[in-house]
C-alpha atoms as a PDB file:
ATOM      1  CA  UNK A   1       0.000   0.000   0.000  1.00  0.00           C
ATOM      2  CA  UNK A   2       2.982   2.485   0.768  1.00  0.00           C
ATOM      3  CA  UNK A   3       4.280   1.589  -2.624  1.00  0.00           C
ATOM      4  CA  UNK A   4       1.251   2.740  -4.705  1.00  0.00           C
ATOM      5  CA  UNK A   5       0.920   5.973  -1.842  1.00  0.00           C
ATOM      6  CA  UNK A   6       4.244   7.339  -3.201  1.00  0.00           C
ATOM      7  CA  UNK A   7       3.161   8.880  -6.625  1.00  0.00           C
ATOM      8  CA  UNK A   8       0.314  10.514  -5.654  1.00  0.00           C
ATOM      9  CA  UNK A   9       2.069  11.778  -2.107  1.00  0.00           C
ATOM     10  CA  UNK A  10       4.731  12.822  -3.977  1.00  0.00           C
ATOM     11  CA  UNK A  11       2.577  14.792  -6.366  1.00  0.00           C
ATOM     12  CA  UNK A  12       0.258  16.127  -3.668  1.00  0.00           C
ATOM     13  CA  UNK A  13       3.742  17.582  -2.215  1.00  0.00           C
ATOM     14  CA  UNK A  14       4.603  19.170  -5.237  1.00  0.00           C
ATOM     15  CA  UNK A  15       1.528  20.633  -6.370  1.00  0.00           C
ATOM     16  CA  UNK A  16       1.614  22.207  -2.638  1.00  0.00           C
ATOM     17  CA  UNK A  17      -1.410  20.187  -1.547  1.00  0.00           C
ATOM     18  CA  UNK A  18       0.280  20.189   1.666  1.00  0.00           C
ATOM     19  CA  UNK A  19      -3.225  18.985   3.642  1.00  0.00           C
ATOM     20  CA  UNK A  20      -3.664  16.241   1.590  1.00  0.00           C
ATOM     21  CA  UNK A  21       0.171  15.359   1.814  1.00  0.00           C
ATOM     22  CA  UNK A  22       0.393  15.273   5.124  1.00  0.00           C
ATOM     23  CA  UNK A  23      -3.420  12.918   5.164  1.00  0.00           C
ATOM     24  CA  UNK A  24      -2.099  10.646   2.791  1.00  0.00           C
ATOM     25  CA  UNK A  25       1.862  10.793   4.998  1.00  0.00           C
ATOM     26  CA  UNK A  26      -0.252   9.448   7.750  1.00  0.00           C
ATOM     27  CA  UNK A  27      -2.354   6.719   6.086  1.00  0.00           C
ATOM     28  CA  UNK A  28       1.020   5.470   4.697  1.00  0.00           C
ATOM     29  CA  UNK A  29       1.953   5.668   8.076  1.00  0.00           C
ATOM     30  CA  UNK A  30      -0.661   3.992   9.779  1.00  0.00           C
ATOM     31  CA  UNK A  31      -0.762   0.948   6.594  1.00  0.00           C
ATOM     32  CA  UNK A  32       2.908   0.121   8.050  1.00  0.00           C
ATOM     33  CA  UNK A  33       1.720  -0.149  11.777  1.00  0.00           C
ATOM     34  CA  UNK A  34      -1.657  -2.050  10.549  1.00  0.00           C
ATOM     35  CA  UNK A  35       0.922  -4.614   8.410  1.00  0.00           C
ATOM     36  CA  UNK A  36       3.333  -5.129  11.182  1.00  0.00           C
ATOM     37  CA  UNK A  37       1.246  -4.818  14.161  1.00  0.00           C
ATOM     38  CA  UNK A  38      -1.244  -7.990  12.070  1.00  0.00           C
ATOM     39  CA  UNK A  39       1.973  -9.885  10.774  1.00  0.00           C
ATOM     40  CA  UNK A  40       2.998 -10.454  14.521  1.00  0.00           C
ATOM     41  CA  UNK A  41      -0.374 -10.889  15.555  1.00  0.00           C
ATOM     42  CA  UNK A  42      -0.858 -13.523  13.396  1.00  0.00           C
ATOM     43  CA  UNK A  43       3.034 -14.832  13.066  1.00  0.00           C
ATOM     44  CA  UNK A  44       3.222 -14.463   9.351  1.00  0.00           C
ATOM     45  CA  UNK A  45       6.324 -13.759   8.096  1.00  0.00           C
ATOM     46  CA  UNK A  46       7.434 -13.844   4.393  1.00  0.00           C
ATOM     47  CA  UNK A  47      10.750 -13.289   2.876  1.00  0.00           C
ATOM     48  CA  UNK A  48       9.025 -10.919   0.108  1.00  0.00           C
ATOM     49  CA  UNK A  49       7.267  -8.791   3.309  1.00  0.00           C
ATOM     50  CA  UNK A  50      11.086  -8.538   4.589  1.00  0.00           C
ATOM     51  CA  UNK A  51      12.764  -7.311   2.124  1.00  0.00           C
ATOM     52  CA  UNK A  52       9.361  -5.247   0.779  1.00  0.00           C
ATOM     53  CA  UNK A  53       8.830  -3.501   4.311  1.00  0.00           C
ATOM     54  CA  UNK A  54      12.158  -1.632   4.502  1.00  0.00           C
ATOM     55  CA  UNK A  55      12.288  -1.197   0.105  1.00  0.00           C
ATOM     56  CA  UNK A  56       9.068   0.447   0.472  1.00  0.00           C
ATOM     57  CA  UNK A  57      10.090   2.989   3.555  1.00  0.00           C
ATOM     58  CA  UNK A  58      12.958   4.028   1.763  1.00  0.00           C
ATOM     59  CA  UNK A  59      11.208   4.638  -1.591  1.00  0.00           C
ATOM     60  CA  UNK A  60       8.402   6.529   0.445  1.00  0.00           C
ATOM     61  CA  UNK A  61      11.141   8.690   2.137  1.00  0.00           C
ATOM     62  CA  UNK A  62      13.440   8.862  -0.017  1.00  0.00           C
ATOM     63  CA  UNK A  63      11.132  10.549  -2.550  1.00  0.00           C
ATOM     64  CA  UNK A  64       9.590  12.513   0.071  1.00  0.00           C
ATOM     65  CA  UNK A  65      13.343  13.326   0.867  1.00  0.00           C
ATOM     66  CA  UNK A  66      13.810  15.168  -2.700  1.00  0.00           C
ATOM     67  CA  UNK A  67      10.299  16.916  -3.167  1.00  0.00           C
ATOM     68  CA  UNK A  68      10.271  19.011   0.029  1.00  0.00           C
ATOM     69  CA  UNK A  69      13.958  19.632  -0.481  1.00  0.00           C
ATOM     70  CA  UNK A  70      13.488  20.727  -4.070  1.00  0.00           C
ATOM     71  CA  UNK A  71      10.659  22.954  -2.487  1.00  0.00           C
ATOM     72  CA  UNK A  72      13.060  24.451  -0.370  1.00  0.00           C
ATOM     73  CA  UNK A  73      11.266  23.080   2.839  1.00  0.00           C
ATOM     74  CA  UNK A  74      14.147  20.691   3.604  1.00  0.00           C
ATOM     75  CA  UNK A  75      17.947  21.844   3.995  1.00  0.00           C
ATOM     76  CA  UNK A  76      19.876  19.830   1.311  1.00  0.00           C
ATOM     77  CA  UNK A  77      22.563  19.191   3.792  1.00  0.00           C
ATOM     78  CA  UNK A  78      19.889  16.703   5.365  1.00  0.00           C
ATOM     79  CA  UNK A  79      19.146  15.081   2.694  1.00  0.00           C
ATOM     80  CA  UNK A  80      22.649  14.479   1.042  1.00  0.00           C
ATOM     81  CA  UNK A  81      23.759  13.283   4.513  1.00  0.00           C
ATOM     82  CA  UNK A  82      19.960  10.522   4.165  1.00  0.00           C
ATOM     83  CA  UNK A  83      20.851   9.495   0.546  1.00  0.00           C
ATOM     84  CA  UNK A  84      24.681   9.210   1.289  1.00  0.00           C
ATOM     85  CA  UNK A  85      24.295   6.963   4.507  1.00  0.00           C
ATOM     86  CA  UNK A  86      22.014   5.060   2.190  1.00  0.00           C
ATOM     87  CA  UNK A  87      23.831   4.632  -0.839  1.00  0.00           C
ATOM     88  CA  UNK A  88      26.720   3.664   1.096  1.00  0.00           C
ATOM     89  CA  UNK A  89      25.226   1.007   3.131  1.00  0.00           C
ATOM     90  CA  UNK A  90      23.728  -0.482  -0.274  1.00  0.00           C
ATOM     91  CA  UNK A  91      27.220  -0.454  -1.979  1.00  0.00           C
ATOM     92  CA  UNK A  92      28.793  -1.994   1.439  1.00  0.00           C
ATOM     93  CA  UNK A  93      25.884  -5.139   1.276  1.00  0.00           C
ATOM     94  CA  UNK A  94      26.640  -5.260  -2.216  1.00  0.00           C
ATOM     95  CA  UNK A  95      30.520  -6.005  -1.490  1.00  0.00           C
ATOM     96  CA  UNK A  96      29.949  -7.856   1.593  1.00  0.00           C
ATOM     97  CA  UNK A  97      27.448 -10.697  -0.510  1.00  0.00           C
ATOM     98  CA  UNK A  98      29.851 -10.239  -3.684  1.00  0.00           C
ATOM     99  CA  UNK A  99      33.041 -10.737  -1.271  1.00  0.00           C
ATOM    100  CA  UNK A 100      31.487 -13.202   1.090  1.00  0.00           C
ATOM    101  CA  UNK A 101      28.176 -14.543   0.172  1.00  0.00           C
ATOM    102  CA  UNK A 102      26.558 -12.571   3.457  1.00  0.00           C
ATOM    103  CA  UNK A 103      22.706 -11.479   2.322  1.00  0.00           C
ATOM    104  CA  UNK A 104      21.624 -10.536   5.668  1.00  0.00           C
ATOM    105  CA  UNK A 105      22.662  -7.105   6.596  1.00  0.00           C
ATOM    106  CA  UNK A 106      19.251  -6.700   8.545  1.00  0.00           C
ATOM    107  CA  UNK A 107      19.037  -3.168  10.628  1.00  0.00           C
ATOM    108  CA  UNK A 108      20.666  -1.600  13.707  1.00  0.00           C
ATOM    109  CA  UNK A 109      18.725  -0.250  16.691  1.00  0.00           C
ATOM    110  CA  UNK A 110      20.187   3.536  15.495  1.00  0.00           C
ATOM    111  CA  UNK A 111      18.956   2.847  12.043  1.00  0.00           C
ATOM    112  CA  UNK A 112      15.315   1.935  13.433  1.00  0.00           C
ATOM    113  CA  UNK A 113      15.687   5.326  14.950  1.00  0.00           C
ATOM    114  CA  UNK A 114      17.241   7.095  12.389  1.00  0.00           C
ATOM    115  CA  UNK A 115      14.025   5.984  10.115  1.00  0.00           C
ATOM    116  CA  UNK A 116      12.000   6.985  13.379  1.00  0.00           C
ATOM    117  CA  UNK A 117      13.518  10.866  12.969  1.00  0.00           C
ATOM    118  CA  UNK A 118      12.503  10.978   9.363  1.00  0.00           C
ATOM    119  CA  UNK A 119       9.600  10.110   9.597  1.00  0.00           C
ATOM    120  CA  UNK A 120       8.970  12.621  12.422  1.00  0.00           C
ATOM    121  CA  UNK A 121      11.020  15.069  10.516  1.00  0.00           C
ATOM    122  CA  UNK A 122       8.916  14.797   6.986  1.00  0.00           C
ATOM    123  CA  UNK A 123       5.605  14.838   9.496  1.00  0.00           C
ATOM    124  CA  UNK A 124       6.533  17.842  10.755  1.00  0.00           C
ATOM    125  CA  UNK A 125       7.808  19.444   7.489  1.00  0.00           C
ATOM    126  CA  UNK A 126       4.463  18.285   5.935  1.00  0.00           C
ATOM    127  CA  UNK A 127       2.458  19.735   9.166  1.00  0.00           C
ATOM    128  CA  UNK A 128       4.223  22.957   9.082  1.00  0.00           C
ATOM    129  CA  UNK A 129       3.367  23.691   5.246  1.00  0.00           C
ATOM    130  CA  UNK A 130      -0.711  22.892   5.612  1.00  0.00           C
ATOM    131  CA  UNK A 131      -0.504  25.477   8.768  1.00  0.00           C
ATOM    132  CA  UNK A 132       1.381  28.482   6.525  1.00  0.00           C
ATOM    133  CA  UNK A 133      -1.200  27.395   3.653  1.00  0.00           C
ATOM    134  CA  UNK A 134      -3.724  28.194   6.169  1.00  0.00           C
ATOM    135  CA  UNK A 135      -1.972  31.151   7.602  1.00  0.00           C
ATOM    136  CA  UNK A 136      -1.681  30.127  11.096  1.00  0.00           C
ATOM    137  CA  UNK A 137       2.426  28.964  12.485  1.00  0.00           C
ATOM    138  CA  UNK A 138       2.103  26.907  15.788  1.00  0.00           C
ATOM    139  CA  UNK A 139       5.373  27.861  17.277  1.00  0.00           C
ATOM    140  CA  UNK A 140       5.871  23.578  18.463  1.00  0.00           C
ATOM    141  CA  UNK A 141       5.386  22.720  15.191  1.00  0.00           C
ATOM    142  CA  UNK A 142       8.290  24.972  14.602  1.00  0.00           C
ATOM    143  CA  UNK A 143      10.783  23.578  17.168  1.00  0.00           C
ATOM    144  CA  UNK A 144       9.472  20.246  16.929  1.00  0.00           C
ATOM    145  CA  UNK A 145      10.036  20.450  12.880  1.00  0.00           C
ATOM    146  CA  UNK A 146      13.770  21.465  13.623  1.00  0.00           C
ATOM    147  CA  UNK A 147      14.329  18.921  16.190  1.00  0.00           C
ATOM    148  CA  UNK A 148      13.391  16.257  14.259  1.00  0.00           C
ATOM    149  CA  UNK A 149      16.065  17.465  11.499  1.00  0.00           C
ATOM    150  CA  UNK A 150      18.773  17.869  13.837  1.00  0.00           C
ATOM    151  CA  UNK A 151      17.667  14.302  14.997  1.00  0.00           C
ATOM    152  CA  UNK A 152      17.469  12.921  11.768  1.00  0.00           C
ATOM    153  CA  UNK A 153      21.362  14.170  10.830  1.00  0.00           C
ATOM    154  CA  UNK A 154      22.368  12.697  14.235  1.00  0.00           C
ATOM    155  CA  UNK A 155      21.066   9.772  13.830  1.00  0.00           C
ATOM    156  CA  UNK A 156      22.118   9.581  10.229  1.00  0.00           C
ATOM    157  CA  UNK A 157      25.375   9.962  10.636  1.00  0.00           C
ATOM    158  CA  UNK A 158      25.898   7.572  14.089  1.00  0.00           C
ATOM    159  CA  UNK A 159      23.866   4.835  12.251  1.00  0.00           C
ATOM    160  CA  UNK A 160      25.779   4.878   9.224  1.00  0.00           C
ATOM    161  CA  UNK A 161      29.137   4.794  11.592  1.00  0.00           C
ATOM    162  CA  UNK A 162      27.888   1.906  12.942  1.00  0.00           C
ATOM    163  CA  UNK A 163      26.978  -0.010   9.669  1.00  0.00           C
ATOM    164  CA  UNK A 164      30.708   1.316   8.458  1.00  0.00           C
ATOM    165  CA  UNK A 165      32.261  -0.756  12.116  1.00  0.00           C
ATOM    166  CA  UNK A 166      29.880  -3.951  11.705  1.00  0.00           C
ATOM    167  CA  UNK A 167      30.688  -4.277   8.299  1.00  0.00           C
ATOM    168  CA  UNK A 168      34.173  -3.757   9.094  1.00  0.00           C
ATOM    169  CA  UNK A 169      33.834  -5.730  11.720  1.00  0.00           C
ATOM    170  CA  UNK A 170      32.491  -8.811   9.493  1.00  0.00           C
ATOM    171  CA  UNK A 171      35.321  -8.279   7.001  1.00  0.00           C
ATOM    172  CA  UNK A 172      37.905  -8.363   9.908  1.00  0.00           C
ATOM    173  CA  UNK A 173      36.418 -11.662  11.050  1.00  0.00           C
ATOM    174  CA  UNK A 174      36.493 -13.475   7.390  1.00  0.00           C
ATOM    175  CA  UNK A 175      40.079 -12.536   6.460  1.00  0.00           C
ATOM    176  CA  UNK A 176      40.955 -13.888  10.133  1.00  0.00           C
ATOM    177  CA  UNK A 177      39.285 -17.133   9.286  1.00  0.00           C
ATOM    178  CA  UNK A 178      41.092 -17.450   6.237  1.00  0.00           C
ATOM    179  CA  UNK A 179      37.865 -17.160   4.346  1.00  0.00           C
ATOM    180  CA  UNK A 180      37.721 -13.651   2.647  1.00  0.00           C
ATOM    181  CA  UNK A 181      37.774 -13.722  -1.374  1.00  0.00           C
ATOM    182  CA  UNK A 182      41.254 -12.685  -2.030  1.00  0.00           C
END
């Protein structure tokens, strides 16, 4: 459902639909706790809803990532820092399962809260728009907005540290088993 969302979220944001953005943010939202709150209600657990689950919050804030920052509602520091943590833990799987076979590179307690602060952060950005549209500023909205940015390049930059020393860390631990691809 967060898959099919992401055009017409993204369009809403750029077409400054900012109420229905931030509506459609939150059903998107809610879909994800509905799927995961019923998967481990009901123990089912696919491969495809693993590797869909965290494809389909990235695409959804990723995207959401470049709109408001093309709109000049997000600093493009923030969202070089999102796309570089990401790109670089993609290219370090990538040469982990090319070097050593590994496929699971499943997700750190920082990068559960890193996702946590952009979600919060694009909320807030989204929030903040519909109340200038409507000519009102609620000063928490405000702090809260900058908050979760500060949050969200704090937590971008410690999670992808600690990707950088586990996959480090699982390198070190092949080549001193003698099993690293040389």
């Amino acid at each position: 459902m967060r898959v099919c969302l992401v055009p017409f979220l993204v369009a809403t944001v750029l077409e400054a639909h900012y109420a229905l953005s931030f509506g459609l943010f939150v059903a998107a939202g809610l879909t994800d706790a509905f799927d995961g709150m019923l998967a481990r209600m009901l123990k089912q657990r696919s491969q495809l809803g693993q590797y869909l689950d965290p494809v389909a919050d990235k695409l959804l804030l990723s995207t959401l990532f470049l709109a408001l920052t093309h709109l000049g509602l997000i600093p493009v520091t923030v969202t070089a820092l999102v796309f570089g943590r990401d790109v670089g833990i993609l290219v370090v799987a990538a040469i982990l399962y090319a070097a050593a076979g590994r496929r699971e590179f499943g997700p750190s307690m920082l990068g559960k809260a890193n996702t946590v602060a952009q979600v919060a952060a694009v909320a807030a950005v989204l929030l903040q728009a519909m109340l200038m549209d409507q000519h009102a500023t609620v000063r928490w909205v405000t702090t809260f907005k900058q908050g979760a940015l500060y949050a969200t390049i704090a937590l971008t930059v410690a999670s992808g540290l600690h990707y950088a020393w586990i996959a480090a860390r699982h390198v070190g631990a092949q080549t001193a088993n003698g099993s690293a691809v040389k």
